[in-house]
Protein backbone atom coordinates (compact mmCIF):
# COMPACT_ATOMS: atom_id res chain seq x y z
CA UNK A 1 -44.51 25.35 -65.92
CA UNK A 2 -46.89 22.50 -64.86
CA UNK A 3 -49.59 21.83 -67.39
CA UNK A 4 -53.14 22.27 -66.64
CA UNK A 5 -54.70 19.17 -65.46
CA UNK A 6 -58.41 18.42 -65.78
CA UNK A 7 -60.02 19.05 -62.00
CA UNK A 8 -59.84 15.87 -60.10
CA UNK A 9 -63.40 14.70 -58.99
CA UNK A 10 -63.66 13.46 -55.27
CA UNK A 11 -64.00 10.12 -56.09
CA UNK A 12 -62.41 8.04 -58.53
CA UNK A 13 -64.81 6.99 -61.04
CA UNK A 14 -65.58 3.66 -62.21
CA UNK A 15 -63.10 3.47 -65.14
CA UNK A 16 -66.60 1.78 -67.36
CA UNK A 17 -68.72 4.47 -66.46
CA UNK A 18 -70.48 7.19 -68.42
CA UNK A 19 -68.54 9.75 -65.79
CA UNK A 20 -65.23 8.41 -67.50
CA UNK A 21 -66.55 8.70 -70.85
CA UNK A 22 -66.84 12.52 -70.08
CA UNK A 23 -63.44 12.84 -68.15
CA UNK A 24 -62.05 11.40 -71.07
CA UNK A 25 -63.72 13.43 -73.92
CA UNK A 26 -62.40 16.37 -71.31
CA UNK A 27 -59.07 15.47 -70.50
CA UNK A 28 -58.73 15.18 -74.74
CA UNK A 29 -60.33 18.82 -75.46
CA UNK A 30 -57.98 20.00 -72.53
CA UNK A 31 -55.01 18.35 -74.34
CA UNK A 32 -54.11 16.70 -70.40
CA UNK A 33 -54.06 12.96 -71.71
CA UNK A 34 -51.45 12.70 -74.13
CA UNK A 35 -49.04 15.23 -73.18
CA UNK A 36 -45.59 15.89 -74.76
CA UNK A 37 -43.76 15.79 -71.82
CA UNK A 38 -40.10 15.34 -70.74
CA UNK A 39 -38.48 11.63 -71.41
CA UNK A 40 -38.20 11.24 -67.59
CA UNK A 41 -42.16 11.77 -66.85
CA UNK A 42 -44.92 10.01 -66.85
CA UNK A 43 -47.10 9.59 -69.26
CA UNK A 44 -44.18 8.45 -72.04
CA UNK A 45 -44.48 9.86 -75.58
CA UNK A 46 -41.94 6.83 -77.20
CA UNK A 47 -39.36 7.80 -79.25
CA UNK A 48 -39.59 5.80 -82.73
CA UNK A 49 -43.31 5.15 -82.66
CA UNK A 50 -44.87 5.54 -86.06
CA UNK A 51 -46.54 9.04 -86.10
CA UNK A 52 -49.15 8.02 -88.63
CA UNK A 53 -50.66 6.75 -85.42
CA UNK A 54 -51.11 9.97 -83.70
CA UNK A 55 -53.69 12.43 -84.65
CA UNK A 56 -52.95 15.44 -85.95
CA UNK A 57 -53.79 17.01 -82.81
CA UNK A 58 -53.61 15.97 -79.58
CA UNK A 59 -56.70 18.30 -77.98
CA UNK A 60 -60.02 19.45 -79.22
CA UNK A 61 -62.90 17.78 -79.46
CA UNK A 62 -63.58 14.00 -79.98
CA UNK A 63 -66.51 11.27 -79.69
CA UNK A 64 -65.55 8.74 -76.73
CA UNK A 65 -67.15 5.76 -76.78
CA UNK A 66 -66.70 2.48 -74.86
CA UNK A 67 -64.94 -0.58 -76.90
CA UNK A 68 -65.36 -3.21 -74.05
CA UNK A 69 -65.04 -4.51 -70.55
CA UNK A 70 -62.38 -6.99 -70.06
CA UNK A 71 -61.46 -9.29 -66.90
CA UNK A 72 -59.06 -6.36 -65.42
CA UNK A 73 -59.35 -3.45 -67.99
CA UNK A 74 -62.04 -0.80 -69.59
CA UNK A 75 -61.51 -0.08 -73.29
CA UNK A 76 -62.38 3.65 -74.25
CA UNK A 77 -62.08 4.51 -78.43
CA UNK A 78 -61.40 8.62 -78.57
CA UNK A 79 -62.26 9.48 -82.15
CA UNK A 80 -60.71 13.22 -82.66
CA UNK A 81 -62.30 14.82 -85.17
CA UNK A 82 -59.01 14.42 -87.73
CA UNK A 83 -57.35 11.60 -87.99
CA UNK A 84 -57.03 7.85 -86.07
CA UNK A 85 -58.85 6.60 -83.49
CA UNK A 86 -57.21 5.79 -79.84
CA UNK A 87 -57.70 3.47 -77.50
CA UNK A 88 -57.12 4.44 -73.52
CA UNK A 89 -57.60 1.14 -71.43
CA UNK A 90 -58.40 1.45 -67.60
CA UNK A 91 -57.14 -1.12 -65.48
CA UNK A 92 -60.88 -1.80 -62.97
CA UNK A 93 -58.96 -3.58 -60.28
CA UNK A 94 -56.41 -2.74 -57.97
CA UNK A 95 -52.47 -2.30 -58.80
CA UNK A 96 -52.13 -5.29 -56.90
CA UNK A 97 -54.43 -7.45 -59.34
CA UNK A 98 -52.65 -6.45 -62.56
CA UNK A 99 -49.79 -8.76 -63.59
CA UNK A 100 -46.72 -6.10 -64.35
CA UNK A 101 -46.97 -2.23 -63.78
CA UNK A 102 -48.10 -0.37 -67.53
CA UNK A 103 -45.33 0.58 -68.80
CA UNK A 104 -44.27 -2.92 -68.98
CA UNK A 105 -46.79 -3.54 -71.15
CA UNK A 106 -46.36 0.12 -73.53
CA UNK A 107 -42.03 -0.74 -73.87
CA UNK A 108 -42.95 -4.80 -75.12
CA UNK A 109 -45.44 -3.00 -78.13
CA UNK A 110 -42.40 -1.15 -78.95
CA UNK A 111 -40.49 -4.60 -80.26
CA UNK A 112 -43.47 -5.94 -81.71
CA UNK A 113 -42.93 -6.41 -85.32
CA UNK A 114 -45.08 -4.05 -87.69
CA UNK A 115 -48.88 -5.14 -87.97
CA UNK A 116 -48.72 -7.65 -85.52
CA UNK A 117 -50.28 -5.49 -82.90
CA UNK A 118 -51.18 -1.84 -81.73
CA UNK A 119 -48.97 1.16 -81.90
CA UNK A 120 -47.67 2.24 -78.32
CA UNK A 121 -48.54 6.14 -77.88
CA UNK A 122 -48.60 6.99 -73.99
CA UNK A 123 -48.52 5.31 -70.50
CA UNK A 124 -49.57 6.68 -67.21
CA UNK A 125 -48.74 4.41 -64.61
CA UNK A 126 -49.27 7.34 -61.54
CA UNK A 127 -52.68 7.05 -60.50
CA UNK A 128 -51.75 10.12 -58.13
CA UNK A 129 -50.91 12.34 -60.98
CA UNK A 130 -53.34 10.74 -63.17
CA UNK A 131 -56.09 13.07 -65.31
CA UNK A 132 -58.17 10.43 -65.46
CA UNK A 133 -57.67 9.34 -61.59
CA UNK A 134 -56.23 5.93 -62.93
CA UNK A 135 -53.35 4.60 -64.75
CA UNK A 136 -54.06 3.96 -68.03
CA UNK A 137 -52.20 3.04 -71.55
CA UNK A 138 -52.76 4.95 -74.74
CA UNK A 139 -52.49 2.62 -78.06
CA UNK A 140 -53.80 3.05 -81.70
CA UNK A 141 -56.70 1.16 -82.37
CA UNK A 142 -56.52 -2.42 -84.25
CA UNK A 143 -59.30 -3.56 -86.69
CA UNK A 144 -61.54 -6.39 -86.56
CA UNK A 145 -63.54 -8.19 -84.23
CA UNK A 146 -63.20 -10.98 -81.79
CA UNK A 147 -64.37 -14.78 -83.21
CA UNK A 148 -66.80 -16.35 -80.44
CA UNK A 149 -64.45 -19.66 -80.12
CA UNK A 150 -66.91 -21.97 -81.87
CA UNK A 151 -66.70 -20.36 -84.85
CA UNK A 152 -62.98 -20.87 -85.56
CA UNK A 153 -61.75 -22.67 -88.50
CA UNK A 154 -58.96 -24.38 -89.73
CA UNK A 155 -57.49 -21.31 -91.37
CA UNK A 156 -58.15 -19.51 -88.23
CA UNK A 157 -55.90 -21.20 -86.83
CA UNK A 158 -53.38 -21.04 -89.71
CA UNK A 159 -53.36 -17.47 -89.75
CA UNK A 160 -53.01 -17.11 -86.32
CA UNK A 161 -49.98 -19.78 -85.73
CA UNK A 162 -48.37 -18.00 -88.67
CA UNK A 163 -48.86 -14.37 -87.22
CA UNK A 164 -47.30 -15.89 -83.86
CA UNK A 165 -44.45 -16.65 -85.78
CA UNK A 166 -44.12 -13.83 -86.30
CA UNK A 167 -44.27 -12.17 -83.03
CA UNK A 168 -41.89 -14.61 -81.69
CA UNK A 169 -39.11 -13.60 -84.22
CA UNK A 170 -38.69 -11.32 -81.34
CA UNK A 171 -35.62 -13.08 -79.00
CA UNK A 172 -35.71 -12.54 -75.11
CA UNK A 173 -32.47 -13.02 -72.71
CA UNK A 174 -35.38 -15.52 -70.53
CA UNK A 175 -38.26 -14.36 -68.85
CA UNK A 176 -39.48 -11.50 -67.97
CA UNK A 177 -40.71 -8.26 -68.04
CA UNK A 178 -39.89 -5.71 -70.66
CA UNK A 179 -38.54 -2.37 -69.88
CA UNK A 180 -39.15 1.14 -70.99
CA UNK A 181 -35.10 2.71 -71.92
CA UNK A 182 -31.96 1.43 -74.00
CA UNK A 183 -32.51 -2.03 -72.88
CA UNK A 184 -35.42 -3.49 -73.11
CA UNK A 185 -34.11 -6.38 -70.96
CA UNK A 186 -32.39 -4.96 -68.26
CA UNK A 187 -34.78 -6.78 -65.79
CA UNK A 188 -34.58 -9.89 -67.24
CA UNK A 189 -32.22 -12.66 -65.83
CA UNK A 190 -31.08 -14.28 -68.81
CA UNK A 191 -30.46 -17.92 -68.98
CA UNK A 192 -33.06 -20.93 -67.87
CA UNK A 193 -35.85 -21.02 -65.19
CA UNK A 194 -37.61 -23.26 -63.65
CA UNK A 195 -41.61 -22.71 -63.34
CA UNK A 196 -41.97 -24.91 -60.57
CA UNK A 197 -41.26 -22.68 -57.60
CA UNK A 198 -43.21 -19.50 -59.47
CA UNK A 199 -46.25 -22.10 -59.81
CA UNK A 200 -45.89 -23.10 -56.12
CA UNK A 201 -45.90 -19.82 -55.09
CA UNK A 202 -49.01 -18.80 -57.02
CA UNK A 203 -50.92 -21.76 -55.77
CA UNK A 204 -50.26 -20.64 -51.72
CA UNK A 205 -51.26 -17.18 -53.13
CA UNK A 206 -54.65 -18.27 -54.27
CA UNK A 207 -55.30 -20.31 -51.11
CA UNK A 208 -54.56 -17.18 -49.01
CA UNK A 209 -56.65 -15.19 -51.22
CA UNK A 210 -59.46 -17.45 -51.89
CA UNK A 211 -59.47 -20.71 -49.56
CA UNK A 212 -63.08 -20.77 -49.19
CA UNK A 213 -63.65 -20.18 -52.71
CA UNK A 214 -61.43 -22.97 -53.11
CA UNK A 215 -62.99 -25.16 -50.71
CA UNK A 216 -66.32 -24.62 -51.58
CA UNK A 217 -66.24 -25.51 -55.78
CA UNK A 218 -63.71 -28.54 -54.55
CA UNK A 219 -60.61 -27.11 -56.44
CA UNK A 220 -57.73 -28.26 -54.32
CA UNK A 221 -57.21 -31.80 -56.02
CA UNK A 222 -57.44 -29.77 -59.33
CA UNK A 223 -54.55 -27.29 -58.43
CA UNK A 224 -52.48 -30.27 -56.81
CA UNK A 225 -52.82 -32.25 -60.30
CA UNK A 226 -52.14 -29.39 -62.14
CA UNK A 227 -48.98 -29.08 -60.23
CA UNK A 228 -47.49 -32.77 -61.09
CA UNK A 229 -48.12 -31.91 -64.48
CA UNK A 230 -46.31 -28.92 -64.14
CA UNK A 231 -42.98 -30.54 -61.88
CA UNK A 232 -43.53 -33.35 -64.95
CA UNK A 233 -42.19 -30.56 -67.53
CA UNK A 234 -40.01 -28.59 -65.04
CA UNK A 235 -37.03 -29.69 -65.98
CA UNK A 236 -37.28 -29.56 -69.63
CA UNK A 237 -38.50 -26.03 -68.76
CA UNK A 238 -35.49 -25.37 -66.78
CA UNK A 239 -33.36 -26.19 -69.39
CA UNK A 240 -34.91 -24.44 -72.09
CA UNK A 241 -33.35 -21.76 -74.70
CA UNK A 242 -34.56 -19.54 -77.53
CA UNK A 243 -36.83 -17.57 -75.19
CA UNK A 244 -38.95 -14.84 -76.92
CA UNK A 245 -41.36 -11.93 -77.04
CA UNK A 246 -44.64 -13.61 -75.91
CA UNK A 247 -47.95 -12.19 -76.02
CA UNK A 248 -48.87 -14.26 -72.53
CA UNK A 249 -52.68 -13.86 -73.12
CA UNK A 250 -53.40 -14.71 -76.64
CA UNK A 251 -56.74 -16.03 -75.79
CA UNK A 252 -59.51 -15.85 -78.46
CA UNK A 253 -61.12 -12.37 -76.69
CA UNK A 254 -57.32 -10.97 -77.62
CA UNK A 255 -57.84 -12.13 -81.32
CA UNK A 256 -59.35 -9.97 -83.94
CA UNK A 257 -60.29 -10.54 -87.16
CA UNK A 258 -60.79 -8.36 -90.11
CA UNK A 259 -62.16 -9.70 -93.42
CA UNK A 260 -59.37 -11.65 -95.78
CA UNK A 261 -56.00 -10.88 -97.30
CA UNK A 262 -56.47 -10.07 -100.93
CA UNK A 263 -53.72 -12.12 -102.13
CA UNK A 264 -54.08 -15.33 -100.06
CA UNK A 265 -57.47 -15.15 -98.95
CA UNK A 266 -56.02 -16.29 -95.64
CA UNK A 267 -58.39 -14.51 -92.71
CA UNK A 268 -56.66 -11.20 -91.33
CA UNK A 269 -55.42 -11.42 -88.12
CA UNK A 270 -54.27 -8.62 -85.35
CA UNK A 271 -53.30 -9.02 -81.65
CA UNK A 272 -54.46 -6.99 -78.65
CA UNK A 273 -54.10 -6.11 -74.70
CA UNK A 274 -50.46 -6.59 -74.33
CA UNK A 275 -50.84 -6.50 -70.56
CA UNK A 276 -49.47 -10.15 -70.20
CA UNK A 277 -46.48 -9.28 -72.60
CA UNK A 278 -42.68 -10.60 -71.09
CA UNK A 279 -39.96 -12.83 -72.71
CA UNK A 280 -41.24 -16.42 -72.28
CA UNK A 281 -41.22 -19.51 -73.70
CA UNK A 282 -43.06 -19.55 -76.94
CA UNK A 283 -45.44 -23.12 -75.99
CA UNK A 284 -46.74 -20.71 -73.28
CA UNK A 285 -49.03 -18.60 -76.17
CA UNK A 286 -49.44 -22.06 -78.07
CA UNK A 287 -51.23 -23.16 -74.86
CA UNK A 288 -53.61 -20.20 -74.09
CA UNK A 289 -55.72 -20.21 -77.21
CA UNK A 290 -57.16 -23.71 -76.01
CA UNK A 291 -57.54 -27.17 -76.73
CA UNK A 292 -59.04 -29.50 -74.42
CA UNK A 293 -59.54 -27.72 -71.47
CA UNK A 294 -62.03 -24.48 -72.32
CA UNK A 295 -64.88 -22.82 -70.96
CA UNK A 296 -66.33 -19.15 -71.91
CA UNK A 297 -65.64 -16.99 -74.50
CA UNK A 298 -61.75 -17.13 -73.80
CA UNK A 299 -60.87 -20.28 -74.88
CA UNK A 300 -61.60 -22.08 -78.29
CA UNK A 301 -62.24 -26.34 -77.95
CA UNK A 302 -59.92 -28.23 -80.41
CA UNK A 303 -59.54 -32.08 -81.13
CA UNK A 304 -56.02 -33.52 -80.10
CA UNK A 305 -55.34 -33.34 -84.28
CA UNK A 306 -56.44 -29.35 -84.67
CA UNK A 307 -53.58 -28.53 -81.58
CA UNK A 308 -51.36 -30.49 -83.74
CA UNK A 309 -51.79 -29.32 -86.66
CA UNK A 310 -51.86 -26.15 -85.54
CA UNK A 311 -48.64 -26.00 -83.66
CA UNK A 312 -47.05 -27.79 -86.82
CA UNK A 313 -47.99 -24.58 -88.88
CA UNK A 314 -46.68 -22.85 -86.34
CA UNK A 315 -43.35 -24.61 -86.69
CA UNK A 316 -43.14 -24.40 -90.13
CA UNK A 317 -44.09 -20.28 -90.37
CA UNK A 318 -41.27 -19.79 -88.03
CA UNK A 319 -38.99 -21.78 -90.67
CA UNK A 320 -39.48 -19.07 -93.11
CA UNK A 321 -38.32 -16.48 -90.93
CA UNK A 322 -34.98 -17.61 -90.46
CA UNK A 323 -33.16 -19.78 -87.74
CA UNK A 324 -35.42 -21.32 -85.56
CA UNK A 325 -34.21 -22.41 -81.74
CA UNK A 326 -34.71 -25.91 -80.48
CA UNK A 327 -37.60 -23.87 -78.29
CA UNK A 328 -39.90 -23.87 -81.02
CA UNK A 329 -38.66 -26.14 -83.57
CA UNK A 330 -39.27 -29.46 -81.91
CA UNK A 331 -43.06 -30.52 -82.02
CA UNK A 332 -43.03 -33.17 -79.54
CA UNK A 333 -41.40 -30.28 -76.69
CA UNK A 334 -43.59 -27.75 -77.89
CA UNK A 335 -46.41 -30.51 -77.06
CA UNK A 336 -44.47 -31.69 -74.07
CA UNK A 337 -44.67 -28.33 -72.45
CA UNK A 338 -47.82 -26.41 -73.66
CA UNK A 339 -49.07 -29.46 -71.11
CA UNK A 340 -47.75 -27.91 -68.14
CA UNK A 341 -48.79 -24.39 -69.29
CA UNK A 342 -52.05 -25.43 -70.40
CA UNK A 343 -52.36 -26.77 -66.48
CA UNK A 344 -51.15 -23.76 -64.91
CA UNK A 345 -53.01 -20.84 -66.66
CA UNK A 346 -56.35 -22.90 -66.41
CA UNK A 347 -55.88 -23.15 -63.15
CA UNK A 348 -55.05 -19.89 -62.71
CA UNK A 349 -58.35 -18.88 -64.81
CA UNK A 350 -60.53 -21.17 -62.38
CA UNK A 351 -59.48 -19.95 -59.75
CA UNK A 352 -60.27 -16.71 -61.03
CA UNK A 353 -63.40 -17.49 -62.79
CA UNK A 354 -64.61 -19.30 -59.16
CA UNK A 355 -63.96 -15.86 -57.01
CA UNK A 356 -66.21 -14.21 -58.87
CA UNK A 357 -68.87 -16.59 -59.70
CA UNK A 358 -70.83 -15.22 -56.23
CA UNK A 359 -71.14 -11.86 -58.43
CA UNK A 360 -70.71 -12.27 -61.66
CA UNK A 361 -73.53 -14.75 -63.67
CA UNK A 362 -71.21 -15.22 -67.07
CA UNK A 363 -68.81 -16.79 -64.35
CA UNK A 364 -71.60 -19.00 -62.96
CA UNK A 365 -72.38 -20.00 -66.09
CA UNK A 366 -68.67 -20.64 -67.09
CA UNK A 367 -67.20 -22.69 -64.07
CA UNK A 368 -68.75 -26.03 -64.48
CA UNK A 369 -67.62 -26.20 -67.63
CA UNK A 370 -63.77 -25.10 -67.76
CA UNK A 371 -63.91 -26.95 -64.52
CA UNK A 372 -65.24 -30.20 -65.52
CA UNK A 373 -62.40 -29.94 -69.01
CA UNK A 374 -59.51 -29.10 -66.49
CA UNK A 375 -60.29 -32.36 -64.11
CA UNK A 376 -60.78 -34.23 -67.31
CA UNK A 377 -57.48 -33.36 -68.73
CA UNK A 378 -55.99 -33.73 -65.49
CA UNK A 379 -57.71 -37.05 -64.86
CA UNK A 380 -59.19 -36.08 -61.63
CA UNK A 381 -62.64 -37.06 -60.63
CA UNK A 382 -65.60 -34.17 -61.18
C-alpha cells in the first residue's frame, strides 16, 4: 500500500515561505514527512540513530516555525506537541547549486562522534516524490546560537579547535563523499589527491557561469593568484595522509554556542549544516573559520598569532585522543596548507558573494570587504 501523501500544490513553494510553514505543519499532522518506510526508499529512517531524538510520535499536531535562511538552505523547527524539536532544511536553489546530493550529507552525521553535531533522522532527496515538493533533510535540533564573528574570544576558539578534534577522530580512505549503506566509503578513492586540477576546474566553471560578474568587480587577477597559491601547496597536498571526517563549512554561521560547561567553564560548542561534509584534509576546516581574509557574518578576523594559537590547540586536543597522523600533527603543514584552502574557498565565496550582489544588499555590503582581505592576502592590487 502507498501511503497517503499530502496533495501536491501546482507550484512549488518557496521553501522560506509562510505556504511551507503550513505544508510542513500538514505533512507532520498527516504523518507524510518522516515515514517508516522500507530500507531501499527514500526518505531513510537510519538504522542506529539514537531514538531519544525522535518524538514520540511521528504525526499530529506541531508549531512550525522558521529557524533561518542560509546561502542555499531554509531551516524549519517542527515542535510536536511531545517530545524534541526537528529541524527540516530546504535546499532554495537548484540540485545543480548544492555541493553533494542529501543523503550525502544525512550518512556523514551518522559517523559523527556523539555531541559534536545533530542527530540524522530522515532524507528525501526525490523532489518528484517529495511531500513537501523539495528534497529536504530531517535532523534533531542543536542548542545555542551563532557568535557574530567580532565577538569571538580566545576560548572561543579553544573550544572550538578542541571540538574539531574531535570530529576529526573520524579517519577517511581520502576525499570524498560519504555514503548511505555498509560502507560509508565506497565512493571514495582512497589514497592522495591533488587539488590542483579540481581548483582549475572550478575556476573555468565560475567564468562560464559568471564572466561578467567576474569582469565587472575585476576578480580575474584574484582567482589567478589564488591559484599559484594553491599549485604552491599542491604537491604537499598530493602527498598527504591521515585524511578525515571534515565538516567542509565550519564557518562561524555553522557555530553555535550555548552558555558554559559546568566543570571547565570552557564555552559550549555544537556544529551544524553538514551539507559540505566528505573525507578531507583536516587544514581544510582550520581554514574556513577565518583569519585574514573575512568579510560578513561568515568569517571571524584573527591576527597571524590567534590562527596560531588556535591551530596549536588544535594539535594538542587531537594528542589526547590517541595517535595523531602527520596530517594534523605538524603545525608548520597545517599552516602550509590552510594557505591554499584559505585561497580557494574565498574565492569560491567571492565569487559567490559578487553574483548576487545585483540582488542581494548584505552582499553589496559584504564584497568590498572580503574582496579587498583576499587581494591583500594574495598581494594583488585593490
Amino acid at each position: 500500500m502507498v501511503p497517503h501523501q499530502a496533495e501536491q500544490p501546482s507550484a512549488l513553494l518557496d521553501p522560506a515561505s509562510a505556504a511551507m510553514g503550513e505544508l510542513l505543519a500538514q505533512t507532520w499532522r498527516e504523518g507524510t514527512l518522516m515515514l517508516p518506510l522500507r530500507e531501499d526508499a527514500s526518505p531513510v529512517r537510519l538504522p542506529g540513530m539514537h531514538k531519544s531524538v525522535l518524538p514520540a510520535s511521528l504525526s499530529g499536531r506541531a508549531r512550525v516555525t522558521l529557524a533561518g535562511v542560509g546561502e542555499r538552505f531554509a531551516a524549519w523547527r517542527v515542535i510536536p506537541q511531545e517530545n524534541a524539536s526537528v529541524i527540516v532544511r530546504i535546499p532554495h536553489v537548484t540540485p545543480a547549486e548544492l555541493h553533494q546530493d542529501l543523503a550525502h550529507e544525512i550518512a556523514a552525521l551518522t559517523l559523527i562522534p556523539a555531541d559534536v553535531g545533530p542527530e540524522p533522522i530522515a532524507v528525501h532527496d526525490d523532489a518528484a516524490t517529495s511531500p513537501l515538493g523539495h528534497p529536504y533533510v530531517v535532523t534533531s535540533e542543536m542548542p545555542g546560537t551563532a557568535a557574530s564573528p567580532e565577538a569571538w574570544t580566545g576560548a572561543h576558539l579553544r573550544s572550538h579547535a578542541e571540538h574539531l578534534a574531535r570530529l576529526h577522530t573520524v579517519p577517511a580512505p581520502g576525499r570524498g563523499p560519504v555514503s548511505l549503506g555498509t560502507d560509508p566509503w565506497a565512493a571514495v578513492a582512497p589514497g592522495p589527491q591533488h587539488l590542483l586540477p579540481e581548483v582549475d576546474e572550478e575556476i573555468e566553471s565560475w567564468s562560464q557561469a559568471h564572466g561578467s560578474v567576474i569582469a565587472e568587480h575585476g576578480l580575474a587577477p584574484l582567482l589567478e593568484a589564488a591559484r599559484g597559491v594553491v599549485a604552491a601547496a599542491d604537491a604537499e597536498i598530493a602527498q598527504l595522509g591521515g585524511f578525515v571526517l571534515a565538516h567542509g563549512d565550519l564557518c562561524s554561521t555553522n557555530i553555535l554556542w550555548d552558555g558554559t560547561d559546568e566543570v571547565t567553564g570552557a564555552p559550549r560548542v555544537q556544529y551544524i549544516d553538514f551539507e559540505w561534509a566528505q573525507g578531507d584534509d583536516p587544514a581544510r576546516d582550520l581554514a574556513i573559520l577565518g583569519g585574514a581574509v573575512h568579510g560578513g557574518p561568515w568569517y571571524v578576523p584573527l591576527t597571524e598569532e590567534q590562527v596560531d594559537a588556535f591551530v596549536r590547540a588544535y594539535v594538542r586536543a587531537r594528542g589526547e585522543h590517541g595517535d595523531v597522523p602527520d596530517s594534523a600533527s605538524d603545525v608548520a603543514s597545517l599552516r602550509h596548507r590552510m594557505r591554499a584552502w584559505t585561497a580557494y574557498e574565498r574565492s569560491a565565496m567571492l565569487v559567490h558573494v559578487a553574483s548576487r550582489a545585483s540582488t542581494r544588499t548584505s552582499n553589496r555590503r559584504v564584497l568590498p570587504m572580503l574582496r579587498g582581505t583576499l587581494a591583500e592576502e594574495l598581494g594583488v592590487d585593490a
